[in-house]
N, C-alpha and C. Protein backbone atom coordinates (compact mmCIF):
# COMPACT_ATOMS: atom_id res chain seq x y z
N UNK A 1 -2.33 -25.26 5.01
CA UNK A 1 -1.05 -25.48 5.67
C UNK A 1 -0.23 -24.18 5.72
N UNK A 2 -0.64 -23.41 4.52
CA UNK A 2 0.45 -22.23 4.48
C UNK A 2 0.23 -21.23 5.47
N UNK A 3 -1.59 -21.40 5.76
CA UNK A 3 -2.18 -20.63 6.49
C UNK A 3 -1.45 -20.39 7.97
N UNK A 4 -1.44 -21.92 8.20
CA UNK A 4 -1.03 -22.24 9.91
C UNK A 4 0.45 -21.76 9.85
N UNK A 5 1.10 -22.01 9.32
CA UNK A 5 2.20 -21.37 8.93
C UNK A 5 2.42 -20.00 9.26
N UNK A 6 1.47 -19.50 8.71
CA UNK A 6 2.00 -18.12 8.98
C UNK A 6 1.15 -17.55 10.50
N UNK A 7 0.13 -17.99 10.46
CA UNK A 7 -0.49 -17.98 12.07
C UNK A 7 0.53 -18.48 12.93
N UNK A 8 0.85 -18.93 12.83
CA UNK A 8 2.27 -19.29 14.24
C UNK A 8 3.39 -18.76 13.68
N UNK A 9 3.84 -17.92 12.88
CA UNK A 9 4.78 -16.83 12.90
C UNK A 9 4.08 -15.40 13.44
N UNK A 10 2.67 -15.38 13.24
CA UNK A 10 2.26 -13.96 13.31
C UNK A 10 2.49 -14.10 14.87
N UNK A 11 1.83 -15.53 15.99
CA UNK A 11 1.54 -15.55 17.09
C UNK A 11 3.35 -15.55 17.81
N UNK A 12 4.47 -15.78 17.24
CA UNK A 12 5.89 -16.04 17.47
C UNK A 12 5.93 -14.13 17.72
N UNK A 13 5.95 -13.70 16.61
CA UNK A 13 6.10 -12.21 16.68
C UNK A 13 5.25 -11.54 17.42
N UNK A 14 4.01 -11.36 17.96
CA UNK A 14 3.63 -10.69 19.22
C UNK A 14 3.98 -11.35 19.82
N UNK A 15 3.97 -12.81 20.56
CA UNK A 15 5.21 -12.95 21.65
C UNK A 15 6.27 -12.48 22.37
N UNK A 16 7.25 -12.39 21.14
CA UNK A 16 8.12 -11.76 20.95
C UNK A 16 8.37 -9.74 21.26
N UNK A 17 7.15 -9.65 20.94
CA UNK A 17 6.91 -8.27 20.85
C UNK A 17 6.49 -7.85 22.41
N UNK A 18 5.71 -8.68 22.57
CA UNK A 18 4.83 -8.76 24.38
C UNK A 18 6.08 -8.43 25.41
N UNK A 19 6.73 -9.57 24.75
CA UNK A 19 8.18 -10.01 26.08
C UNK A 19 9.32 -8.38 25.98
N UNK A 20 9.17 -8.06 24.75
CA UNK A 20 10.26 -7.09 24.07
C UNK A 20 9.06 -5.64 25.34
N UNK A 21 8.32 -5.51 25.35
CA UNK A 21 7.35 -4.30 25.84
C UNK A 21 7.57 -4.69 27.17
N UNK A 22 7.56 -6.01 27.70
CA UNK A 22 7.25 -5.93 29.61
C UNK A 22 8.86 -5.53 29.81
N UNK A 23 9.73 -5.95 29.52
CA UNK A 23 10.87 -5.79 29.56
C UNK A 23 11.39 -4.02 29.96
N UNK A 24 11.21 -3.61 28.43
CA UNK A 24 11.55 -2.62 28.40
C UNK A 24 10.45 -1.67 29.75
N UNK A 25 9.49 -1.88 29.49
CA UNK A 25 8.71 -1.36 30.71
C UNK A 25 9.02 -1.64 32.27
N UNK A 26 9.35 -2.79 32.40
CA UNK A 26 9.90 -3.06 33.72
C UNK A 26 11.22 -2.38 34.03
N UNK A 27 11.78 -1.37 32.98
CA UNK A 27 13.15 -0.65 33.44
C UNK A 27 12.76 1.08 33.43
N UNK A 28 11.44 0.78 32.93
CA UNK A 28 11.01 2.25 33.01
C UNK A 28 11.10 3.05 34.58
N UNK A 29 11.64 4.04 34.11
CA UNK A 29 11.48 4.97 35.44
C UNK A 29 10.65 6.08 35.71
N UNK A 30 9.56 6.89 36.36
CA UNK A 30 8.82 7.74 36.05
C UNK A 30 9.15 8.84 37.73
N UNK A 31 9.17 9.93 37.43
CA UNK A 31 8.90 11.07 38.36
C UNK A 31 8.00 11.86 37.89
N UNK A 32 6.87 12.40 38.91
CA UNK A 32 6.26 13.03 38.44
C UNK A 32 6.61 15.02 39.08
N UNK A 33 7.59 15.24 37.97
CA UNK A 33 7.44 16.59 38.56
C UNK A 33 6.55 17.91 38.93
N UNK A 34 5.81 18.01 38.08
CA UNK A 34 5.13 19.17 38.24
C UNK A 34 3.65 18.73 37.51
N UNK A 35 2.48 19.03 38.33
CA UNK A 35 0.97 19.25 38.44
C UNK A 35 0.22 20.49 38.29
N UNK A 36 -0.10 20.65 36.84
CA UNK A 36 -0.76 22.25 36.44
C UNK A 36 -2.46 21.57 36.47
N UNK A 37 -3.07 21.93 36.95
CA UNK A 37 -4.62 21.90 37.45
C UNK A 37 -5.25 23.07 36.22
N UNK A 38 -5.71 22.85 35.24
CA UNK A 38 -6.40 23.97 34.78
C UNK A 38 -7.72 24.29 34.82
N UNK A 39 -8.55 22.95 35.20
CA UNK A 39 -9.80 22.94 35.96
C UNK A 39 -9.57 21.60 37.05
N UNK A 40 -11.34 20.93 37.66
CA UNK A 40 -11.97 19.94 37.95
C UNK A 40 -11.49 18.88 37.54
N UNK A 41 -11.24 19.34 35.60
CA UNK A 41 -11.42 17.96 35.00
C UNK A 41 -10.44 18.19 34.06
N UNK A 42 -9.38 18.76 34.17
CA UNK A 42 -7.95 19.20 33.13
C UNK A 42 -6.69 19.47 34.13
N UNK A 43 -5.74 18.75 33.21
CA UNK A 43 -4.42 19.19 33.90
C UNK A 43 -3.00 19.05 32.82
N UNK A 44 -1.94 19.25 33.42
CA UNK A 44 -1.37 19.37 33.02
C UNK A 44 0.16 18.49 32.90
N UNK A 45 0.40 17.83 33.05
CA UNK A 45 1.41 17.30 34.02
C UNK A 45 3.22 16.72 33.21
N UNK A 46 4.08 17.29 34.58
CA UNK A 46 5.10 17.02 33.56
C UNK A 46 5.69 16.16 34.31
N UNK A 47 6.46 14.85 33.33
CA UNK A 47 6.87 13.93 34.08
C UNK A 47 8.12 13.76 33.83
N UNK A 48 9.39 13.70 34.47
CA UNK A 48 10.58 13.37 34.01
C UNK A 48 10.81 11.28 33.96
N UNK A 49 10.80 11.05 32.85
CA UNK A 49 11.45 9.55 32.24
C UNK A 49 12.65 8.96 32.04
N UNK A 50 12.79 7.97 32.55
CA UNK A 50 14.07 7.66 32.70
C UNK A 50 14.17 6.02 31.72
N UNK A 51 14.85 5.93 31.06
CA UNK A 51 14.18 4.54 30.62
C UNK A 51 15.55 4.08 29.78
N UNK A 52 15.87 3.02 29.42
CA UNK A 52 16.88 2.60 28.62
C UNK A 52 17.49 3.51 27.19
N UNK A 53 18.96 3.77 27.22
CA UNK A 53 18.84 4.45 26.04
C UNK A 53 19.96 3.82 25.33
N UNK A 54 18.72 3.05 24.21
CA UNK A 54 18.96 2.12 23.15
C UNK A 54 20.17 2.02 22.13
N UNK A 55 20.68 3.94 22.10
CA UNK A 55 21.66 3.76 21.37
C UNK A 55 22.96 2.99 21.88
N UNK A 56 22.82 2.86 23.27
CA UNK A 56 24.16 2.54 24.07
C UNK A 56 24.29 1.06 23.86
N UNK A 57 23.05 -0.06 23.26
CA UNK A 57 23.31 -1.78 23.20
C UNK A 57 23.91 -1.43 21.29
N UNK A 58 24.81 -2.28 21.87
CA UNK A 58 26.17 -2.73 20.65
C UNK A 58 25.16 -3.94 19.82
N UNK A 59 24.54 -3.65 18.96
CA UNK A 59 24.01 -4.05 17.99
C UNK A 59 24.46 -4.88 17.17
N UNK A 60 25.34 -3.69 16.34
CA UNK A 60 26.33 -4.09 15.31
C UNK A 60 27.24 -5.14 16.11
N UNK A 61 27.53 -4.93 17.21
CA UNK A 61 28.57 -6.48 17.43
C UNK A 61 27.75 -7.55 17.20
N UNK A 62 26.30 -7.32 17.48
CA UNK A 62 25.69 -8.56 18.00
C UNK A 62 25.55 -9.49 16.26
N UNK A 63 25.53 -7.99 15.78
CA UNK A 63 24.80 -8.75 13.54
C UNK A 63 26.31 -8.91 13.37
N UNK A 64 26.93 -8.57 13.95
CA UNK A 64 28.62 -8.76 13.25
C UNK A 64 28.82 -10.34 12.49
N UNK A 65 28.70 -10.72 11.42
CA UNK A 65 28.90 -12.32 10.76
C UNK A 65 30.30 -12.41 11.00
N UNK A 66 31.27 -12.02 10.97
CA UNK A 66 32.83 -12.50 11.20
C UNK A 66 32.67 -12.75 12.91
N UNK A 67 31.63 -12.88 13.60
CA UNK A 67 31.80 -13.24 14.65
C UNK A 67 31.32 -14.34 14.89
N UNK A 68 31.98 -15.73 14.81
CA UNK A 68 31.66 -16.95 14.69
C UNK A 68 31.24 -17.59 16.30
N UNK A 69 31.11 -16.80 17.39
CA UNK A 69 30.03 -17.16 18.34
C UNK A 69 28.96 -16.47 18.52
N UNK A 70 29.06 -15.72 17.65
CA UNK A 70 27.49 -14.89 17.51
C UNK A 70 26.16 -15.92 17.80
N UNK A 71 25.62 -16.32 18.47
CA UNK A 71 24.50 -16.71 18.73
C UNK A 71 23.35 -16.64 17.92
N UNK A 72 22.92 -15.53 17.76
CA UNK A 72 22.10 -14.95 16.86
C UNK A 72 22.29 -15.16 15.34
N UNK A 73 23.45 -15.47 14.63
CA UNK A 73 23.49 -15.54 13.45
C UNK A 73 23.08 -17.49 13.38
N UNK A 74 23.66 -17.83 14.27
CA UNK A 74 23.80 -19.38 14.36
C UNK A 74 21.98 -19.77 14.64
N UNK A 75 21.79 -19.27 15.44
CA UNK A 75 20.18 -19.01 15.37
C UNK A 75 19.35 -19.21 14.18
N UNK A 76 19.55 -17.69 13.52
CA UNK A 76 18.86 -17.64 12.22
C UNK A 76 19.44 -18.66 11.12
N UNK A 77 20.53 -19.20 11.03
CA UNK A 77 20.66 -19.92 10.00
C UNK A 77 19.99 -21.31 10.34
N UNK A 78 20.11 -21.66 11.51
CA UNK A 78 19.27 -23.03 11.68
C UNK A 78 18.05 -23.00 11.83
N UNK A 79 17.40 -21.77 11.69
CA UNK A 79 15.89 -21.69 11.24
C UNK A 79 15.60 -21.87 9.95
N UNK A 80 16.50 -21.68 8.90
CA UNK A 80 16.53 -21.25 7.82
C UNK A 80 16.71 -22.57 7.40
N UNK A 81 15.21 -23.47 6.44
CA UNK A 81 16.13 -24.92 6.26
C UNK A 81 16.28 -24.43 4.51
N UNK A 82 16.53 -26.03 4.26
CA UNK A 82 16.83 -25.87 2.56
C UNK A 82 15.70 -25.66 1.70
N UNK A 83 14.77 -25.99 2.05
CA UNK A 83 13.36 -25.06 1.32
C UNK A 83 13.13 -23.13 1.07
N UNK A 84 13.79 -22.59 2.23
CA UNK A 84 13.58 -20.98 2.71
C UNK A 84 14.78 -20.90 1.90
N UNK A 85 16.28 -21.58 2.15
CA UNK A 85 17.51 -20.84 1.37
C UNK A 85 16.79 -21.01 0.01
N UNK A 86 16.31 -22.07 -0.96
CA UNK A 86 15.59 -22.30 -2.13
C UNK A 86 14.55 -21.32 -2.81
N UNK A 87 13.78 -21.11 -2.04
CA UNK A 87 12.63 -19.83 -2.07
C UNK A 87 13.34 -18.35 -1.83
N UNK A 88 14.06 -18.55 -0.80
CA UNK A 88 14.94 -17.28 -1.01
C UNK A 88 15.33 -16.58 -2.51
N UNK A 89 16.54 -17.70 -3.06
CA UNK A 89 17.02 -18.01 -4.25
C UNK A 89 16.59 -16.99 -5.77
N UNK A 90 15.31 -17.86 -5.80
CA UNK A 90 14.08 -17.59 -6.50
C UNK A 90 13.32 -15.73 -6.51
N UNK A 91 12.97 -15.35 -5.26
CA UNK A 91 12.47 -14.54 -4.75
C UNK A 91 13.51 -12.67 -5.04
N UNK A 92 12.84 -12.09 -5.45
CA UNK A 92 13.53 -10.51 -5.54
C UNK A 92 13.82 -10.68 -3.88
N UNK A 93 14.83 -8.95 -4.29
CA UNK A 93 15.30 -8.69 -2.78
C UNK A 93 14.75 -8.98 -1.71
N UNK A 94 13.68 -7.62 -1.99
CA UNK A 94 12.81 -7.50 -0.77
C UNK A 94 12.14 -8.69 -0.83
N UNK A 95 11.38 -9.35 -1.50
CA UNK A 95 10.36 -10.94 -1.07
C UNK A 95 11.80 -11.33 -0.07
N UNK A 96 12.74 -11.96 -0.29
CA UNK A 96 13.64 -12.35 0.33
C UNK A 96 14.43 -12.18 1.63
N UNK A 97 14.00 -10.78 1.93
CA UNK A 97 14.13 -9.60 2.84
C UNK A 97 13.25 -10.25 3.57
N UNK A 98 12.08 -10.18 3.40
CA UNK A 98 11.05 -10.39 4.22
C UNK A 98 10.96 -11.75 5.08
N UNK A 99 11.16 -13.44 3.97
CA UNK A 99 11.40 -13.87 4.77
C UNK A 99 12.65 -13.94 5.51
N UNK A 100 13.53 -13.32 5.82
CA UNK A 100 14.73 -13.52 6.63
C UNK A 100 13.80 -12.81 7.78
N UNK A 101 13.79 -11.47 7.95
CA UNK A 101 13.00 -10.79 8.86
C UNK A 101 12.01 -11.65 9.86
N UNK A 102 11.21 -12.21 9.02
CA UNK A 102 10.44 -13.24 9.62
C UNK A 102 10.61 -13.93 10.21
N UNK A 103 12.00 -14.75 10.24
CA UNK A 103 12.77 -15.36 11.00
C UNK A 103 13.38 -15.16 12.10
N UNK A 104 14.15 -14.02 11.37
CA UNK A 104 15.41 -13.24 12.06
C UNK A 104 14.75 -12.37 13.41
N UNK A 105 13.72 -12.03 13.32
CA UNK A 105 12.84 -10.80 14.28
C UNK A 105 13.62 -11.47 15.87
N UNK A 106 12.43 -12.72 15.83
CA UNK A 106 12.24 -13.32 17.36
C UNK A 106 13.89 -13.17 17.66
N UNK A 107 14.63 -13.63 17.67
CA UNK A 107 15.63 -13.92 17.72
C UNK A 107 16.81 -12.49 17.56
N UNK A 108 16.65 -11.83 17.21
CA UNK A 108 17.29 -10.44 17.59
C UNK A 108 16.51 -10.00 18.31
N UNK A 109 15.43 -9.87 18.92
CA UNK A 109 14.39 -9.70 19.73
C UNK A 109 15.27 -9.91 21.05
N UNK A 110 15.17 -11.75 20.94
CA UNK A 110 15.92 -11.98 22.29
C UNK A 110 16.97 -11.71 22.69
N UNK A 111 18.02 -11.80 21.81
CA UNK A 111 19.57 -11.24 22.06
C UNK A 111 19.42 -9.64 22.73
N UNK A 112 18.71 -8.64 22.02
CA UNK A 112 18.32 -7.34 22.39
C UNK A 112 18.09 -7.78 24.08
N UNK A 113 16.86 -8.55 24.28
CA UNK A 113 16.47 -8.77 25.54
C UNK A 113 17.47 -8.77 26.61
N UNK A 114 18.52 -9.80 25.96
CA UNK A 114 19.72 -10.10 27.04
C UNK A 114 20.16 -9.40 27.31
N UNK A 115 20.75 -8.21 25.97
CA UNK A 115 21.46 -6.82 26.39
C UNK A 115 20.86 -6.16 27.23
N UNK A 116 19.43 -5.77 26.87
CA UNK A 116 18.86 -4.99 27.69
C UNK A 116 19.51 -5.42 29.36
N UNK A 117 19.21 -6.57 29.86
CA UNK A 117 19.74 -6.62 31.16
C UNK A 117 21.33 -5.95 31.42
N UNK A 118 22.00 -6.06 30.58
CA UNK A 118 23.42 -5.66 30.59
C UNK A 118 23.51 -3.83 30.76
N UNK A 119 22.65 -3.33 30.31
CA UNK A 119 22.51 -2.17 29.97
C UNK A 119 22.99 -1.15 31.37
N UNK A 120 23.93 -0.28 31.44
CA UNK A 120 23.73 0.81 32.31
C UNK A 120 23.78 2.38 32.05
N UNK A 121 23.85 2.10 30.82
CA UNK A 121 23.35 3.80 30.16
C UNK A 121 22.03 3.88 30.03
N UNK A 122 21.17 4.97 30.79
CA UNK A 122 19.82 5.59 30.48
C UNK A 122 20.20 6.74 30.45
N UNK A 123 18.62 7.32 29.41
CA UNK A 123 18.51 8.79 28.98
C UNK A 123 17.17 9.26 30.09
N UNK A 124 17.47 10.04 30.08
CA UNK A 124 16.24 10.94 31.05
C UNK A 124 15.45 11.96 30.51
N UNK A 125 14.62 12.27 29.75
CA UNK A 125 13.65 12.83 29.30
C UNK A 125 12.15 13.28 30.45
N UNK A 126 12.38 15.06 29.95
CA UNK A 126 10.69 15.39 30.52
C UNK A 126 9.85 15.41 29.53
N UNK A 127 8.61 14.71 29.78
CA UNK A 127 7.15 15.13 29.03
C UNK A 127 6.62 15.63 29.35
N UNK A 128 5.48 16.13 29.34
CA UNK A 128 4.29 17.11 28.92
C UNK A 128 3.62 16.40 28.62
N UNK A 129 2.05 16.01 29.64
CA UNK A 129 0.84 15.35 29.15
C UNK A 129 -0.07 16.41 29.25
N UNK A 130 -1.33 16.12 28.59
CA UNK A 130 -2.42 16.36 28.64
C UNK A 130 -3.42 15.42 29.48
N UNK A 131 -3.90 15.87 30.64
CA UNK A 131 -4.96 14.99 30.96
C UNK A 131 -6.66 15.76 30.79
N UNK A 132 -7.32 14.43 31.09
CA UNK A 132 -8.44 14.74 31.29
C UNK A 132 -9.14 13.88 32.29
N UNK A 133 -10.91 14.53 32.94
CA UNK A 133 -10.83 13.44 33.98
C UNK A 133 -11.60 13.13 33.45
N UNK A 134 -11.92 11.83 33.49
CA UNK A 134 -13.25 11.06 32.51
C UNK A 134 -13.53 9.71 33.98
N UNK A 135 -14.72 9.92 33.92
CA UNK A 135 -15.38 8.70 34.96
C UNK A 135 -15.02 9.23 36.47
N UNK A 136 -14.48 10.29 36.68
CA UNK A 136 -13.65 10.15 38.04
C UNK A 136 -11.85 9.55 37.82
N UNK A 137 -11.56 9.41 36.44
CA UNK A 137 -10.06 8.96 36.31
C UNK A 137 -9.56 10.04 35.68
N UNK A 138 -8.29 9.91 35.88
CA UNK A 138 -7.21 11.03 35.04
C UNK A 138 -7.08 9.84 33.62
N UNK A 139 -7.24 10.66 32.32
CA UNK A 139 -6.32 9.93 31.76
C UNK A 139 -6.09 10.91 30.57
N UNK A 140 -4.37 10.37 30.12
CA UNK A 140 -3.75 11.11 29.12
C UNK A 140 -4.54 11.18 27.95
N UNK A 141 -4.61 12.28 27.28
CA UNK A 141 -5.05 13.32 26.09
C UNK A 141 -4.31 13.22 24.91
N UNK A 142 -2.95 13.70 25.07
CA UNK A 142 -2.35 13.85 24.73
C UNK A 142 -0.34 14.25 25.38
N UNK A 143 -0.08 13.68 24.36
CA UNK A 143 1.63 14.29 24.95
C UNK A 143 2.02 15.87 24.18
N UNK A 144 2.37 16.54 24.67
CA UNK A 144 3.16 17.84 24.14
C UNK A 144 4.87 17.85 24.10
């Protein structure tokens, strides 16, 4: 039982994680500026990125507990039944840490999600790849 238990938290959290990646990827922005050829089968390439910049979602409002429509706190506590506050109790910090986390993830996950739509600050960053051609494909090596 404890097993399944935690198999449908592990399968909750890549979920969670899946939805948290298309997301953020679906706001990704890519230019490809500049193409250094160093052979056939090497290159160079620099790409300017444009993509959400994370420091700008208000977080701290969102964990704020004196904020009694916080969603997210109301969330995690009604996940939390009287067995987990009990085991909590019992449990050192960190054991205790952990399960909140466990809980708490999906669910700041999603609130994040929502912000993300709210979001209109991005950062713009250039990279530096390494390619190579393998099969007839380009593919990245490495980043510099």
């Amino acid at each position: 039982n404890e097993f399944l238990k935690e198999e449908t938290e592990y399968k909750e959290l890549k979920k969670t994680s899946l939805s948290f990646m298309d997301k953020y990827l679906s706001k990704l922005e890519y230019k490809i500026n500049e193409i250094n050829y160093i052979s056939d089968k090497k290159a160079n390439v620099i790409v300017e990125l444009k993509d959400i910049n994370f420091e700008s979602l208000d977080v701290e409002r969102l964990l704020d507990e004196k904020n009694v429509d916080n969603k997210l706190i109301e969330k995690l506590f009604s996940k939390l039944d009287e067995k987990d506050i009990e085991e909590m109790n019992q449990l050192d910090e960190k054991e205790a840490e952990e399960i909140v986390v466990k809980k708490f993830l999906p669910y700041l996950t999603e609130v994040i999600l929502e912000e993300m739509d709210k979001v209109k600050i991005y950062r713009t960053d250039k990279v530096e790849f390494n390619l190579n051609k393998v099969n007839g494909k380009w593919e990245i090596v490495s980043e510099n």
